[in-house]
PDB file of N, CA and C in Angstrom:
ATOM      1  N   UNK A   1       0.662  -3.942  -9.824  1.00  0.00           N
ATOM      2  CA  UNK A   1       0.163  -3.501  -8.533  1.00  0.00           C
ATOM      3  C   UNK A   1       0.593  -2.065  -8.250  1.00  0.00           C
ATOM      4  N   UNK A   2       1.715  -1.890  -8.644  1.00  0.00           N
ATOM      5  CA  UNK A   2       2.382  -0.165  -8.567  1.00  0.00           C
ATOM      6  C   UNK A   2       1.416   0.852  -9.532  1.00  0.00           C
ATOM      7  N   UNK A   3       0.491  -0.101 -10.363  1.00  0.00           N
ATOM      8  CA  UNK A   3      -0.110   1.333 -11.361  1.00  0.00           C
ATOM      9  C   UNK A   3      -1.473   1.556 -10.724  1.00  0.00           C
ATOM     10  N   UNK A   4      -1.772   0.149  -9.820  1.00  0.00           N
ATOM     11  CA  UNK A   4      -2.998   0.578  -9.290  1.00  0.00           C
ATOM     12  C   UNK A   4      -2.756   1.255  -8.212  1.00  0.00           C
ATOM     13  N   UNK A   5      -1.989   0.858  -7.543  1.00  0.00           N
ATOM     14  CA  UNK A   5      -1.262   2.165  -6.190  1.00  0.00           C
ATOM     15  C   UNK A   5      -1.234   3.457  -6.194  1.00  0.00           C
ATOM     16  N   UNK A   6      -0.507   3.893  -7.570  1.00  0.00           N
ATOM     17  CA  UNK A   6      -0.773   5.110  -8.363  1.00  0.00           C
ATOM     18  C   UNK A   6      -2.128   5.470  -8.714  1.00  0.00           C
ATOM     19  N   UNK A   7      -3.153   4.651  -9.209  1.00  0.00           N
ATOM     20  CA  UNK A   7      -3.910   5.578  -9.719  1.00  0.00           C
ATOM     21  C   UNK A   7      -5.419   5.242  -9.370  1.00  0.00           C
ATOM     22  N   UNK A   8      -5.266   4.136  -7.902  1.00  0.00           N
ATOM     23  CA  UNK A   8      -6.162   3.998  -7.348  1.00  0.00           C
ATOM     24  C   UNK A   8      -5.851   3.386  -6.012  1.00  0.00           C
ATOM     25  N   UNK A   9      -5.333   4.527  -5.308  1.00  0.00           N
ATOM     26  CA  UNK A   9      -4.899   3.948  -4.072  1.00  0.00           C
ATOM     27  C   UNK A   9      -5.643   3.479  -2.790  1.00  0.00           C
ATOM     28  N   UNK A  10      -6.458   3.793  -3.046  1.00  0.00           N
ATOM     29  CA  UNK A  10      -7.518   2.919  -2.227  1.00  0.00           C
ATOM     30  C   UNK A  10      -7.761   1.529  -2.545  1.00  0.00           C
ATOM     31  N   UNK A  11      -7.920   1.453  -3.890  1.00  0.00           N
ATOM     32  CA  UNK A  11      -8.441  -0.345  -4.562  1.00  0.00           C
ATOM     33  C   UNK A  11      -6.990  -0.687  -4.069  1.00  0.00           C
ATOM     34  N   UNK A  12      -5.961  -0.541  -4.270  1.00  0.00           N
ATOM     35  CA  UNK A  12      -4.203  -0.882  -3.578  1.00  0.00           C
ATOM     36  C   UNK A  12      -4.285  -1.673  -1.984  1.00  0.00           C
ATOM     37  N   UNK A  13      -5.084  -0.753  -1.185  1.00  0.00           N
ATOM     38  CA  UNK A  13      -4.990  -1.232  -0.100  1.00  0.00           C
ATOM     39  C   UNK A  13      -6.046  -1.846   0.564  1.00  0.00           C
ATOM     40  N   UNK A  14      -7.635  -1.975  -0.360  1.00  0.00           N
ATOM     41  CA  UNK A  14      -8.597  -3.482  -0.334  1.00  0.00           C
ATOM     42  C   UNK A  14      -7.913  -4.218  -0.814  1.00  0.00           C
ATOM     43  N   UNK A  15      -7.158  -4.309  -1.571  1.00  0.00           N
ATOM     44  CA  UNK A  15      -6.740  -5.680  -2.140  1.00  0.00           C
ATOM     45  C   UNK A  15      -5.698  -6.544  -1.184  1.00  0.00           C
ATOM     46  N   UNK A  16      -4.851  -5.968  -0.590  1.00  0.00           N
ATOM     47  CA  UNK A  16      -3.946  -6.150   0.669  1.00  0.00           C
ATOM     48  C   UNK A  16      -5.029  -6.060   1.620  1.00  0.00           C
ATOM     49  N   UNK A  17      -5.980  -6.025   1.682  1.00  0.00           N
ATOM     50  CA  UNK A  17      -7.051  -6.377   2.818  1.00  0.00           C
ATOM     51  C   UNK A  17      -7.316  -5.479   3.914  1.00  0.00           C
ATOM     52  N   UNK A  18      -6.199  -4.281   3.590  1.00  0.00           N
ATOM     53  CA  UNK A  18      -6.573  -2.808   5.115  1.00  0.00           C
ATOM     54  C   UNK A  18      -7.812  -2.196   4.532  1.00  0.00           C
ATOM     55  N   UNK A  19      -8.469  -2.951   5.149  1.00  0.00           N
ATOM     56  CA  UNK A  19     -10.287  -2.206   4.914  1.00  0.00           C
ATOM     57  C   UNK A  19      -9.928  -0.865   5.361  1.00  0.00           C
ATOM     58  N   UNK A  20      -9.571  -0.284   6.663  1.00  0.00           N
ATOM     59  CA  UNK A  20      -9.432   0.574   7.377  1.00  0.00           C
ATOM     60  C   UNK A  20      -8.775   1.766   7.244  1.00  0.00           C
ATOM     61  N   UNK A  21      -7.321   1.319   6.455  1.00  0.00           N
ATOM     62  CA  UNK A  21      -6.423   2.588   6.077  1.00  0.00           C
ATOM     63  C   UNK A  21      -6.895   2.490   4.302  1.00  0.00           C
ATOM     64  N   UNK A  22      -8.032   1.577   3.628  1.00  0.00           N
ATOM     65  CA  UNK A  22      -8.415   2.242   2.286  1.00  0.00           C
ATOM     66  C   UNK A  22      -9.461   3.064   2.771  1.00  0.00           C
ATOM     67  N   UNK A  23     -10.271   3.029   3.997  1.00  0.00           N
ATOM     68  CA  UNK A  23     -11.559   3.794   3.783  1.00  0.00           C
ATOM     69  C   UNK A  23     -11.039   5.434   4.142  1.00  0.00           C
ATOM     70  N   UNK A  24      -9.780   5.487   4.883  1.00  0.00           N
ATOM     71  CA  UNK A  24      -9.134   6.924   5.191  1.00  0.00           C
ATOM     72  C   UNK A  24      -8.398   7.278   3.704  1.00  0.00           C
ATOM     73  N   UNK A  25      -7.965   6.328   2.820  1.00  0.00           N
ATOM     74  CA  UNK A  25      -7.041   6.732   1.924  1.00  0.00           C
ATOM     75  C   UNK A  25      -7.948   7.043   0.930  1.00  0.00           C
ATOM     76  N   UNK A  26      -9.423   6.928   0.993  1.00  0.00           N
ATOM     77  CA  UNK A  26     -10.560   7.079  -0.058  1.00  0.00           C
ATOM     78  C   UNK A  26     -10.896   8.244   0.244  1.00  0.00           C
ATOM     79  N   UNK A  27     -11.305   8.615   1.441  1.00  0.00           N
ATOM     80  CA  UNK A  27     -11.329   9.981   2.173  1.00  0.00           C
ATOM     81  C   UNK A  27     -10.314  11.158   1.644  1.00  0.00           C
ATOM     82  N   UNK A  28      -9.333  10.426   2.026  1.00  0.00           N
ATOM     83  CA  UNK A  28      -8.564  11.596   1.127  1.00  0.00           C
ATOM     84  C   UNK A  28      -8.096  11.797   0.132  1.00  0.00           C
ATOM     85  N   UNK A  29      -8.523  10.839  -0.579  1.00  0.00           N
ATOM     86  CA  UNK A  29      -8.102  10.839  -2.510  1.00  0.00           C
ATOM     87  C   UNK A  29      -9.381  11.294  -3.099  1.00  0.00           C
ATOM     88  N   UNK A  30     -10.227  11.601  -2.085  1.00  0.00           N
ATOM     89  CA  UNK A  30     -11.714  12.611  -2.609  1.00  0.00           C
ATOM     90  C   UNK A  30     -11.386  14.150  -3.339  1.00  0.00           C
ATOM     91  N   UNK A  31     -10.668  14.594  -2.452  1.00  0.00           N
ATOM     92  CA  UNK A  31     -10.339  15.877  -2.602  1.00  0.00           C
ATOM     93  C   UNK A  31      -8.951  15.958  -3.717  1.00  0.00           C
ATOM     94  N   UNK A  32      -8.839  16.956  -4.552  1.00  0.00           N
ATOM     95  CA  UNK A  32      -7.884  16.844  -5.890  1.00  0.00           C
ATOM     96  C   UNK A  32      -6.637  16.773  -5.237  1.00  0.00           C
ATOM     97  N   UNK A  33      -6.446  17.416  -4.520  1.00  0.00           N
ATOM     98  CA  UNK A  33      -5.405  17.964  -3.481  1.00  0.00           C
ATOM     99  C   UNK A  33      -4.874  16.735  -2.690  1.00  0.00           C
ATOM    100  N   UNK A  34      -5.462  16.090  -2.272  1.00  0.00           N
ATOM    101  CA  UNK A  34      -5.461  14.657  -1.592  1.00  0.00           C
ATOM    102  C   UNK A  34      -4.993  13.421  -2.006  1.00  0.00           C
ATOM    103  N   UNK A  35      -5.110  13.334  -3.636  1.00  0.00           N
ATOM    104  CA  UNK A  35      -4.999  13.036  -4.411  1.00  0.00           C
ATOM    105  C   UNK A  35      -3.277  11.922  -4.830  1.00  0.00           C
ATOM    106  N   UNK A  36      -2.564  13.329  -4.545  1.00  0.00           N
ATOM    107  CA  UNK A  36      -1.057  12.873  -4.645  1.00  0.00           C
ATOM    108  C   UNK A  36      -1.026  12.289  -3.204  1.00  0.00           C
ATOM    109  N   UNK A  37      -1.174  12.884  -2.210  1.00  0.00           N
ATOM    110  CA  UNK A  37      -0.637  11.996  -1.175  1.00  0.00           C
ATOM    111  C   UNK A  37      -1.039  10.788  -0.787  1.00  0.00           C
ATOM    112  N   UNK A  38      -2.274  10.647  -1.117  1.00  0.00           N
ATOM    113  CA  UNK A  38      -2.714   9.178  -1.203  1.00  0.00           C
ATOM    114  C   UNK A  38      -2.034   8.374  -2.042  1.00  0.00           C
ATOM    115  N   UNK A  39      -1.583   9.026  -2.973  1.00  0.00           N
ATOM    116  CA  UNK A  39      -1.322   7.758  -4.090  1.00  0.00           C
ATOM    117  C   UNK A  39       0.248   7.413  -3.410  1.00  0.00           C
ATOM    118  N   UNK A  40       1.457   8.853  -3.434  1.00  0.00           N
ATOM    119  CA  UNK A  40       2.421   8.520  -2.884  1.00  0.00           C
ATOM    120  C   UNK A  40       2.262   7.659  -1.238  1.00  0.00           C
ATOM    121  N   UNK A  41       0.904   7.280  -0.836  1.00  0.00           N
ATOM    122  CA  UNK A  41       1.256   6.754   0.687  1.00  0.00           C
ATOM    123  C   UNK A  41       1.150   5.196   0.187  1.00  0.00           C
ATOM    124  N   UNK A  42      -0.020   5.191  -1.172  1.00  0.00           N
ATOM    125  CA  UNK A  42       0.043   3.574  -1.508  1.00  0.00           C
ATOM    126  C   UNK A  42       1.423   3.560  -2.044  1.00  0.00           C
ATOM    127  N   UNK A  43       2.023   3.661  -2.560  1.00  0.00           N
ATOM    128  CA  UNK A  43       3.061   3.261  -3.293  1.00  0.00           C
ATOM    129  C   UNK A  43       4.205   2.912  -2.352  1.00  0.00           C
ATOM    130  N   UNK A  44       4.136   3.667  -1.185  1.00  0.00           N
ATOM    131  CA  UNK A  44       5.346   3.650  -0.175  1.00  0.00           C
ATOM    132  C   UNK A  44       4.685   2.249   0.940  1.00  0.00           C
ATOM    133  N   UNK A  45       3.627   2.030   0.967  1.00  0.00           N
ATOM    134  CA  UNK A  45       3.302   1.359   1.970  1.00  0.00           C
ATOM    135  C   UNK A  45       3.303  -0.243   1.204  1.00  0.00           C
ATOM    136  N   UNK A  46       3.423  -0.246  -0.451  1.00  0.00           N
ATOM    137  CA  UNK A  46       3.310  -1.311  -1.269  1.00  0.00           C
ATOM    138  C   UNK A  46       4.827  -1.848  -1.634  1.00  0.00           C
ATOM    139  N   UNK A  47       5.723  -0.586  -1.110  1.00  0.00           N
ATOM    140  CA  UNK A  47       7.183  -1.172  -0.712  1.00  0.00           C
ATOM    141  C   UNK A  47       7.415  -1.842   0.075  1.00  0.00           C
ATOM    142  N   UNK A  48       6.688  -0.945   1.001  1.00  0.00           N
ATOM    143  CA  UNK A  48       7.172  -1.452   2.739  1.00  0.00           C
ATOM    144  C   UNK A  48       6.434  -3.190   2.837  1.00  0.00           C
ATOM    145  N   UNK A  49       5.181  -3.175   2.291  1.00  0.00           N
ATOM    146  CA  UNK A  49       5.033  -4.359   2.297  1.00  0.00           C
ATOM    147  C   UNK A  49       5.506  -5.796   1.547  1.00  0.00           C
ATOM    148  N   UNK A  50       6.392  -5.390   0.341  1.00  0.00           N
ATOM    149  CA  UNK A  50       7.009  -6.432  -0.138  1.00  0.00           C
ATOM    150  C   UNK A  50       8.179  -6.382   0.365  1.00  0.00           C
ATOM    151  N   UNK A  51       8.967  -5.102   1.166  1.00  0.00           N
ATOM    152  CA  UNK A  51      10.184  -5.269   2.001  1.00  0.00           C
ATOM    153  C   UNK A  51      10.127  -6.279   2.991  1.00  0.00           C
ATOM    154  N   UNK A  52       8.608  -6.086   3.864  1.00  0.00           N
ATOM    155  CA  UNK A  52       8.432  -7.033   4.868  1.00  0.00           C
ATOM    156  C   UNK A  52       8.257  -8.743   4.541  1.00  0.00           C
ATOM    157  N   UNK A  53       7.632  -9.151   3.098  1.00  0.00           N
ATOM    158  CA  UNK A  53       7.548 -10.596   2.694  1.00  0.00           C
ATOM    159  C   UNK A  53       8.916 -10.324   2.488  1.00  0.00           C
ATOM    160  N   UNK A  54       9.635 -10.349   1.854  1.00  0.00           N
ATOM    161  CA  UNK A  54      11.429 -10.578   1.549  1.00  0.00           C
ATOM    162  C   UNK A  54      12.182 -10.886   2.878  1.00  0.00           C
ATOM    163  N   UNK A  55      11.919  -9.911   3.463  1.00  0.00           N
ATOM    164  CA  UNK A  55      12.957 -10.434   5.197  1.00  0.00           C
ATOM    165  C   UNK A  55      12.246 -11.461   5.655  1.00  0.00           C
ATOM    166  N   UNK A  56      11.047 -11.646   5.541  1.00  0.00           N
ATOM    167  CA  UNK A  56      10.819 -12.756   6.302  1.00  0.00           C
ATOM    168  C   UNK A  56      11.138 -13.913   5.661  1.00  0.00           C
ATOM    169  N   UNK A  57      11.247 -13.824   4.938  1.00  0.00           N
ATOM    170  CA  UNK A  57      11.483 -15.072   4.061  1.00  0.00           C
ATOM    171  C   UNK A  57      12.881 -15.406   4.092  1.00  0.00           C
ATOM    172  N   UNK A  58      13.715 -14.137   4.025  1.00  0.00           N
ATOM    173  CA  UNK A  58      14.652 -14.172   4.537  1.00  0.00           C
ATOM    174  C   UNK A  58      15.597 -15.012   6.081  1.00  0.00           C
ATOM    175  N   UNK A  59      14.246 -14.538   6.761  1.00  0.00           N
ATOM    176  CA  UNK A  59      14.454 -14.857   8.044  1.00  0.00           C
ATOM    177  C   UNK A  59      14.401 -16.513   8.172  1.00  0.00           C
ATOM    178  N   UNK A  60      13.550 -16.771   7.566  1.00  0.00           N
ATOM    179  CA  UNK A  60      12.966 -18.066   7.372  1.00  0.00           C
ATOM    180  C   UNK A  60      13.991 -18.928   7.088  1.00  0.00           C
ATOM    181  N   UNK A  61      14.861 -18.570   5.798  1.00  0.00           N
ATOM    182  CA  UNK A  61      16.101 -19.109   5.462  1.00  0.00           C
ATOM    183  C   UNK A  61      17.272 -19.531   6.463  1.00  0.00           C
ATOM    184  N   UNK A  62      17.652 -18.151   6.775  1.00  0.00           N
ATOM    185  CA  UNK A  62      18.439 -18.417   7.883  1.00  0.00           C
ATOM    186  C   UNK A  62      18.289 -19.482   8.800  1.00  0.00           C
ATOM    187  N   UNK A  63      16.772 -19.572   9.347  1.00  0.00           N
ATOM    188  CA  UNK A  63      16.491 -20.491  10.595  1.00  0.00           C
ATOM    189  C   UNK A  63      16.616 -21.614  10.294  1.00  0.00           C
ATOM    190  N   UNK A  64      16.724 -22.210   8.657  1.00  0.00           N
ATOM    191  CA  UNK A  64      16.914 -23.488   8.916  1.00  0.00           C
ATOM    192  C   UNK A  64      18.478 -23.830   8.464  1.00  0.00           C
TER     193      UNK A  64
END
């Protein structure tokens, strides 16, 4: 999932289902220039989202 993040960061974030932030992250992975920051925003946002399943699960633990 990290190589498609990298090197298709838009397909990264249809697949996680943000129709919305792939059709802006397609927008700007148009341009060459655009390119890196798109990819570095999938990759950071493909952290943040397995940070967020872990605590919760986390959380989950705790509660019982």
């Amino acid at each position: 999932m990290t190589l498609i993040a990298i090197f298709f960061p838009c397909i990264s974030f249809l697949i996680r289902g943000k129709i919305f932030t792939a059709l802006i992250c397609l927008i700007l992975q148009i341009t060459l220039i655009g390119w890196l920051p798109a990819a570095i925003w999938a990759v950071i946002s493909l952290q943040n989202s397995r940070a967020d399943k872990r605590n919760a699960k986390l959380i989950k633990a705790m509660k019982k």
